[in-house]
Every structure is written in structure tokens, then in C-alpha cells.
C-alpha atoms as a PDB file:
ATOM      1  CA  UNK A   1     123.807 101.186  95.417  1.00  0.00           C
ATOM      2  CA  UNK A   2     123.774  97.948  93.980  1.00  0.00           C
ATOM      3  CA  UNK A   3     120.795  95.911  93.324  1.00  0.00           C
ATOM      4  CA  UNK A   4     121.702  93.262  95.469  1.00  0.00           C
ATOM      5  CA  UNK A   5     122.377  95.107  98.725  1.00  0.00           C
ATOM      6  CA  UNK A   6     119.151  97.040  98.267  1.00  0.00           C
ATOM      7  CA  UNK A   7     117.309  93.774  98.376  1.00  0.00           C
ATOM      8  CA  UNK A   8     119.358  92.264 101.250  1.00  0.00           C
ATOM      9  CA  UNK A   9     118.682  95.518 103.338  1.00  0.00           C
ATOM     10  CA  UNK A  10     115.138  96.021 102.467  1.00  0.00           C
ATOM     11  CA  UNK A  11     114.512  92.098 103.374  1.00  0.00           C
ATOM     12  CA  UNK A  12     116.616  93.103 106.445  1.00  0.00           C
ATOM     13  CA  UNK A  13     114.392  95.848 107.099  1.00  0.00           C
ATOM     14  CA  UNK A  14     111.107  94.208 107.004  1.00  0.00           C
ATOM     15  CA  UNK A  15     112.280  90.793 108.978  1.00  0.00           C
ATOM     16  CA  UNK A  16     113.604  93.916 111.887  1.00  0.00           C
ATOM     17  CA  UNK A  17     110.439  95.408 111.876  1.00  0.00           C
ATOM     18  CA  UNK A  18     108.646  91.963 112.185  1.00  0.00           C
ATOM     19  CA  UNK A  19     110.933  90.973 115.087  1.00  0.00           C
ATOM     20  CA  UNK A  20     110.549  93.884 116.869  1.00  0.00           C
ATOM     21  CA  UNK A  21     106.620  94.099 116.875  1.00  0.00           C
ATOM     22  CA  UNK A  22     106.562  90.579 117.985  1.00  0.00           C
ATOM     23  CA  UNK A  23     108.763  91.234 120.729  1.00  0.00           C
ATOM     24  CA  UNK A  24     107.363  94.154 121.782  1.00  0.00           C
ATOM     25  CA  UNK A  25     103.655  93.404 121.409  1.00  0.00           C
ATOM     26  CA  UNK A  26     104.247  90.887 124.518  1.00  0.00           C
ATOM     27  CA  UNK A  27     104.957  94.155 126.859  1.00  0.00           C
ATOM     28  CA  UNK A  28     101.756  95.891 125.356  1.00  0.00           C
ATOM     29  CA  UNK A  29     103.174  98.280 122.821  1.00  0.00           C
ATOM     30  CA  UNK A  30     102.153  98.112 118.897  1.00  0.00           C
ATOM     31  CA  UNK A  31     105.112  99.108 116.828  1.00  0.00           C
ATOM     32  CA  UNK A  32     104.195  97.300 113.500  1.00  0.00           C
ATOM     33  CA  UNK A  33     104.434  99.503 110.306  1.00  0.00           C
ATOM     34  CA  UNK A  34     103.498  97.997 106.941  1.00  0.00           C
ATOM     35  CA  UNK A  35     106.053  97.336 104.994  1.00  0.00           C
ATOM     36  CA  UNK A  36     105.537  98.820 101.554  1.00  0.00           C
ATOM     37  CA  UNK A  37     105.765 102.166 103.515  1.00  0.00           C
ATOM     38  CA  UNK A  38     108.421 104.716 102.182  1.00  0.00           C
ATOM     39  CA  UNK A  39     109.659 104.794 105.591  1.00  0.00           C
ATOM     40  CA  UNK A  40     110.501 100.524 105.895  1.00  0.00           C
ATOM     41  CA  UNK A  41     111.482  99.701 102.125  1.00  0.00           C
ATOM     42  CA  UNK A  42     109.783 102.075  99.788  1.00  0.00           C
ATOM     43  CA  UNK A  43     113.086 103.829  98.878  1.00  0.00           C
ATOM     44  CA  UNK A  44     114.642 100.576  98.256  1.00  0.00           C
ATOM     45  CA  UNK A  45     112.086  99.515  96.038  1.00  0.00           C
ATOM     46  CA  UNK A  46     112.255 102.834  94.452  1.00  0.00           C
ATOM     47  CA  UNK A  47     116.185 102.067  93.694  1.00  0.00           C
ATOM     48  CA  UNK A  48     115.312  98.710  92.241  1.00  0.00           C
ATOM     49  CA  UNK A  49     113.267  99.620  89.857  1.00  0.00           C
ATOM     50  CA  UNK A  50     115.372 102.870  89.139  1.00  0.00           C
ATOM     51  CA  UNK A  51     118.919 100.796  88.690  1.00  0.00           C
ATOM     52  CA  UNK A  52     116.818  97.721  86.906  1.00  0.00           C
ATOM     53  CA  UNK A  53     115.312 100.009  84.475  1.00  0.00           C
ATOM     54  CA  UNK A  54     118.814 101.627  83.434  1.00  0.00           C
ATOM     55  CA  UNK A  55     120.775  98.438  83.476  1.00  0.00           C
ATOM     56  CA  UNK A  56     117.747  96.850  80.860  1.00  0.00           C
ATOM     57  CA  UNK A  57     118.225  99.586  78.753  1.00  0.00           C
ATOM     58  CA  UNK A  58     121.970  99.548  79.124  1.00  0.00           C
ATOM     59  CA  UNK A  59     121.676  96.073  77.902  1.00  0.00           C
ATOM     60  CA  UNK A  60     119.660  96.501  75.146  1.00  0.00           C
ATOM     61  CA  UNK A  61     121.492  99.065  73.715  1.00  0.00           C
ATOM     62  CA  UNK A  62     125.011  96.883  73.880  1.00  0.00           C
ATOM     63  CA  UNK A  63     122.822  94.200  71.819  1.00  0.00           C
ATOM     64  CA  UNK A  64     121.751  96.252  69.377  1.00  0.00           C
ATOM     65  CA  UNK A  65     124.976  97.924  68.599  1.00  0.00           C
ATOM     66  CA  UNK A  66     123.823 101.451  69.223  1.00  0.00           C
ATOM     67  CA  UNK A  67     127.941 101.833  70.250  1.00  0.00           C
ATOM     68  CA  UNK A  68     130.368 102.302  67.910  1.00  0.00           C
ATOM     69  CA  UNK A  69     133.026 100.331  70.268  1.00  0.00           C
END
């Protein structure tokens, strides 16, 4: 996964969730869940800091020469 699409779909996922509790809250039902839940974006956020981590280190290493390219 890229880091771009997992912060596309995990803005997609909490503007859904929005919509859809304001929509539904007019015909009485409460289907809101927070959004830092594992089950809205968690594992998204999880693979952003995952992929950013190893990318920054990736990086570092190229600019310190620790590759004998």
C-alpha cells in the first residue's frame, strides 16, 4: 500500500462514516463510531506510520552511503 492511498481511503473512511450518521440520525438510529477506532482508520494509520518509518530510514541510509552502489 502506498502512503498516499492509505490517506485518501482513511479520509474516505471517516467523511463515510460522518455522512452516514448524519443521514441516518434523522430516522432515529445512532451509527457514529469514532474515528481513531481500529475498525474506521486505525489500520491505516498503523500503515502510515509503518511505510513512513521504513522509507525515513531507507532515506537516511542512501545519504549516508551505507550502500556500496
Amino acid at each position: 500500500l502506498s502512503p498516499q492511498f492509505t490517506l485518501g481511503d482513511g479520509l474516505l473512511e471517516i467523511a463515510k462514516n460522518t455522512i452516514q450518521a448524519e443521514v441516518l440520525s434523522q430516522f432515529g438510529m445512532d451509527t457514529y463510531r469514532d474515528p481513531l477506532t481500529t475498525n474506521v482508520v486505525g489500520f491505516h494509520y498503523l500503515a502510515l506510520v509503518l511505510v513512513g518509518t521504513v522509507l525515513i530510514l531507507f532515506n537516511l541510509a542512501i545519504e549516508y552511503d551505507c550502500f556500496d552502489w
